[in-house]
N, C-alpha and C. Protein backbone atom coordinates (compact mmCIF):
# COMPACT_ATOMS: atom_id res chain seq x y z
N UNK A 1 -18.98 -23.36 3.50
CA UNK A 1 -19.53 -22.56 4.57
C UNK A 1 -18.62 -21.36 4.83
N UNK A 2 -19.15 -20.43 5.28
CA UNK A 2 -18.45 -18.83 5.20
C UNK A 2 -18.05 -18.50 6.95
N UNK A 3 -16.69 -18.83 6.98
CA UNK A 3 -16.24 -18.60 8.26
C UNK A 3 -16.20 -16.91 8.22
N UNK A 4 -15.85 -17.11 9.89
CA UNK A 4 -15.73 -15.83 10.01
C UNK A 4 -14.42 -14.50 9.71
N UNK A 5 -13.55 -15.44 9.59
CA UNK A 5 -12.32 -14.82 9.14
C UNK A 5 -12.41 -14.11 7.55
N UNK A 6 -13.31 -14.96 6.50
CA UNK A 6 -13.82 -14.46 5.47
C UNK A 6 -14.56 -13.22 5.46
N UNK A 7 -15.39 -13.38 6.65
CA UNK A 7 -16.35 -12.13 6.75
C UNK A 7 -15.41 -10.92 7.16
N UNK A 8 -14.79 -11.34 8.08
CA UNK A 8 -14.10 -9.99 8.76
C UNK A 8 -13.26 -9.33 7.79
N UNK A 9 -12.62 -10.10 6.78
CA UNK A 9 -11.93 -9.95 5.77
C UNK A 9 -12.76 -9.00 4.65
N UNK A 10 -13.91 -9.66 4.24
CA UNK A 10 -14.70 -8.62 3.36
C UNK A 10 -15.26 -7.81 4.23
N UNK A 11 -15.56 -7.61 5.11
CA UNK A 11 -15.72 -6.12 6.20
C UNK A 11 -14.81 -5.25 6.17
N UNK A 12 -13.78 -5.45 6.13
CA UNK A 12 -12.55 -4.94 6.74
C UNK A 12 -12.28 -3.80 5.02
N UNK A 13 -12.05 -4.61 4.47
CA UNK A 13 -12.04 -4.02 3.04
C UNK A 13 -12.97 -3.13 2.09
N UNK A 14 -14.36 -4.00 2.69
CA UNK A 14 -15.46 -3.20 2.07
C UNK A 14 -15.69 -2.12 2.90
N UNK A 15 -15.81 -1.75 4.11
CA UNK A 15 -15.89 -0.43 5.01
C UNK A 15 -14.43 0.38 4.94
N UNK A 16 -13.62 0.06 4.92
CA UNK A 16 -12.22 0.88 4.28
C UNK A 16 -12.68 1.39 2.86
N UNK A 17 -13.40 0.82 1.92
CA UNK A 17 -13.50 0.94 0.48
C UNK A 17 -14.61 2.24 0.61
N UNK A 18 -15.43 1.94 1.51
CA UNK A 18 -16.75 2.99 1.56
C UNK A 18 -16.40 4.42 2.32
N UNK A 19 -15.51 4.07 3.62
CA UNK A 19 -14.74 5.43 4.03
C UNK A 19 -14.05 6.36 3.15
N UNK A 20 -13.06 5.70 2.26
CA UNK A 20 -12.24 6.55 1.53
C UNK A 20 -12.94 7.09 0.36
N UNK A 21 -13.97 6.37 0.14
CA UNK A 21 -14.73 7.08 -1.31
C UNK A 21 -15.72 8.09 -1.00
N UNK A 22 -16.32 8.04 0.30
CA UNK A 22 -16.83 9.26 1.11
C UNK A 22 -16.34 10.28 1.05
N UNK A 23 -14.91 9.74 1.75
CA UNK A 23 -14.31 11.07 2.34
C UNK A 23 -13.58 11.82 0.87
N UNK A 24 -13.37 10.98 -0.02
CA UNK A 24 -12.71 11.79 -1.35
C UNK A 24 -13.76 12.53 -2.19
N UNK A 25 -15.11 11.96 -2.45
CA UNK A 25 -16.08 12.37 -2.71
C UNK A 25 -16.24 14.21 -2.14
N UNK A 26 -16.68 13.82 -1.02
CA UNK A 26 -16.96 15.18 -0.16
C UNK A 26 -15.59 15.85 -0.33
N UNK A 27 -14.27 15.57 -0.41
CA UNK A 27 -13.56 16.67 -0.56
C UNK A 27 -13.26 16.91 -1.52
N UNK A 28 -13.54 16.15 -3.03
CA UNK A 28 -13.91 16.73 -4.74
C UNK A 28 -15.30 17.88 -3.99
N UNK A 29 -16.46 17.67 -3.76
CA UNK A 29 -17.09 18.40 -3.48
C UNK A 29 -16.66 19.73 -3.44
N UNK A 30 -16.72 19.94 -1.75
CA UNK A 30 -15.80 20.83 -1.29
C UNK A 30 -15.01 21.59 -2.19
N UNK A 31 -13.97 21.14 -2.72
CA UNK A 31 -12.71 21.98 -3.43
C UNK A 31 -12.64 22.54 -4.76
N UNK A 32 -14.19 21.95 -5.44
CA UNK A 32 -14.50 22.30 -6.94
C UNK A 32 -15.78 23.57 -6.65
N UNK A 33 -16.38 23.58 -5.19
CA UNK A 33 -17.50 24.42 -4.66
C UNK A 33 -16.13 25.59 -4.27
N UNK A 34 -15.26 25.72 -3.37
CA UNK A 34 -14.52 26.43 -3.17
C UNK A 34 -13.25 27.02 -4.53
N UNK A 35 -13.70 26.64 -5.69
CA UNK A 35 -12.77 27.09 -6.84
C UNK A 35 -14.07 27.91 -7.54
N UNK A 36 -14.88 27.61 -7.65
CA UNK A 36 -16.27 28.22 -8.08
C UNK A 36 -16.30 29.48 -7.71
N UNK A 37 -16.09 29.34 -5.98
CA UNK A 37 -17.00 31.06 -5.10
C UNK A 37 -15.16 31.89 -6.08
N UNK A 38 -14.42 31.23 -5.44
CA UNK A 38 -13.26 31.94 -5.92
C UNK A 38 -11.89 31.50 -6.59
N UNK A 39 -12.29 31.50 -8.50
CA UNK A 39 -10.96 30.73 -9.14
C UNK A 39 -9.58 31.33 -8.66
N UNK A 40 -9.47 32.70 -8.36
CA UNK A 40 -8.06 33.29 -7.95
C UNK A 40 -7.30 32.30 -7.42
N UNK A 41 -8.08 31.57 -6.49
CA UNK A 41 -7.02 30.81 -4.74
C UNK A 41 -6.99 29.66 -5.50
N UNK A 42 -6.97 28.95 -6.85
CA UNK A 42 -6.89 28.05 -7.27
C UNK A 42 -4.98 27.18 -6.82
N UNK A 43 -4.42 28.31 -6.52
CA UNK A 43 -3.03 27.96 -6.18
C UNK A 43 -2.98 27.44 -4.98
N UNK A 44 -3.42 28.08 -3.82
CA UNK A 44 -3.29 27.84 -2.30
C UNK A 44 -4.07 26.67 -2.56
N UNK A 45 -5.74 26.66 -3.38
CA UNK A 45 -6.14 25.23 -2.73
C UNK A 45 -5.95 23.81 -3.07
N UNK A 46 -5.42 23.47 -4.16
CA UNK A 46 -5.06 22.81 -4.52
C UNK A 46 -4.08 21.99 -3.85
N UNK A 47 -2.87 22.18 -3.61
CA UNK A 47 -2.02 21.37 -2.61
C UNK A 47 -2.72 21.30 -1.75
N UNK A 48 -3.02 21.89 -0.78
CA UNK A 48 -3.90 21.44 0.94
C UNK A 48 -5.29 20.15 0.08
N UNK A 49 -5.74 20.17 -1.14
CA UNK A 49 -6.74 19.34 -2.00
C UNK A 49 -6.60 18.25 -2.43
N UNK A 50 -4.69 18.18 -2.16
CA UNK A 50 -4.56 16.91 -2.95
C UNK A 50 -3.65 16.43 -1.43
N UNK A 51 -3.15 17.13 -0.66
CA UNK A 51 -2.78 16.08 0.70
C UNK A 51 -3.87 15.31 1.27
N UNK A 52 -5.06 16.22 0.85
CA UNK A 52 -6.62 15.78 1.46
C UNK A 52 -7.08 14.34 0.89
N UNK A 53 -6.71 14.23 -0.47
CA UNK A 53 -6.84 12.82 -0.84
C UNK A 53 -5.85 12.01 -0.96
N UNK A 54 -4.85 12.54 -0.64
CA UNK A 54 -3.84 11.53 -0.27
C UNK A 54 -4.34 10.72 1.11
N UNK A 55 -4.49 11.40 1.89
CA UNK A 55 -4.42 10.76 3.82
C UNK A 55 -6.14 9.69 3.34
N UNK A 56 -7.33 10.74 2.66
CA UNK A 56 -8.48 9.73 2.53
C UNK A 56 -8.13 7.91 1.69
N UNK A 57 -7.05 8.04 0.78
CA UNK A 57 -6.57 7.17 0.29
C UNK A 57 -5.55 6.08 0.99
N UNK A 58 -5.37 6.75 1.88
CA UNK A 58 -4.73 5.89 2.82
C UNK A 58 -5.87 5.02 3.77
N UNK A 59 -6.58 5.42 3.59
CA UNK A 59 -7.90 4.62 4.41
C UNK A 59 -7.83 3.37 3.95
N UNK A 60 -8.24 3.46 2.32
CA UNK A 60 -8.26 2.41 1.54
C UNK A 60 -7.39 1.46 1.32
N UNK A 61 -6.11 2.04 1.39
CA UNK A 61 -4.78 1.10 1.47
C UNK A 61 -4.66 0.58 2.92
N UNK A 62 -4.84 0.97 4.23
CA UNK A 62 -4.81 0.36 4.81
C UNK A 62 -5.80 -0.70 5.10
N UNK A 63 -7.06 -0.64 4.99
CA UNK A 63 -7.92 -1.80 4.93
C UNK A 63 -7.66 -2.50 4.24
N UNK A 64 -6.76 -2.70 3.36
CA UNK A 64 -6.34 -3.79 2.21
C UNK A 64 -5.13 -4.40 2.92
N UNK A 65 -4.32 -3.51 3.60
CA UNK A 65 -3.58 -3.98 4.29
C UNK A 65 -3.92 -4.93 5.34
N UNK A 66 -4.74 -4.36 6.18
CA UNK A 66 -5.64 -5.39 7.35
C UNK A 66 -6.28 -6.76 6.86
N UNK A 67 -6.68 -6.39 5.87
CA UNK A 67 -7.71 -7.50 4.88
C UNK A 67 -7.14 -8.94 4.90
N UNK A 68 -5.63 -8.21 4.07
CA UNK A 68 -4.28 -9.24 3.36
C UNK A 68 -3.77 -10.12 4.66
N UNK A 69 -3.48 -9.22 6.23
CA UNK A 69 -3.14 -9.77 7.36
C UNK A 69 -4.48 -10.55 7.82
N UNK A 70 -5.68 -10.41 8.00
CA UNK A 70 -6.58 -11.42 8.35
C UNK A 70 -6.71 -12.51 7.52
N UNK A 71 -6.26 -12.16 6.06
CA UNK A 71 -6.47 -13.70 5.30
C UNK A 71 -5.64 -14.60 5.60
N UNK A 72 -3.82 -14.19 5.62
CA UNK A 72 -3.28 -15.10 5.30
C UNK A 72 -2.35 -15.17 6.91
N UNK A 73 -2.91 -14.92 8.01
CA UNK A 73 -2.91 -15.41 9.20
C UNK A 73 -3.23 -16.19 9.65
């Protein structure tokens, strides 16, 4: 039988999993649409492009983090 600590556990992970692939998604979007209108700024955008998926990637690591603390609590 599927307690609830299981569930909260695959919640916790699977909605962390779906945030960060959103939010990295839309900002590949974004930053390959903004190299398009203008390759010049390929310098400026890039770093501010990749802190951007750094912090969305942290979404994901922390719900794994939360996940790991609801299981083995």
């Amino acid at each position: 039988m599927l307690n609830f600590q299981t569930l909260a556990v695959g919640l916790a992970i699977g909605l962390g999993a779906i945030g960060a692939g959103l939010a990295m998604g839309l900002s590949n979007g974004k930053a390959y649409e903004a190299l398009g209108r203008n390759p010049e700024a390929a310098n400026a955008i890039r770093p501010n492009f990749l802190l951007g998926l750094v912090f969305a990637e942290t979404i994901a690591v922390y719900s794994l983090l939360i996940a790991m603390l609801l299981l083995l609590h």
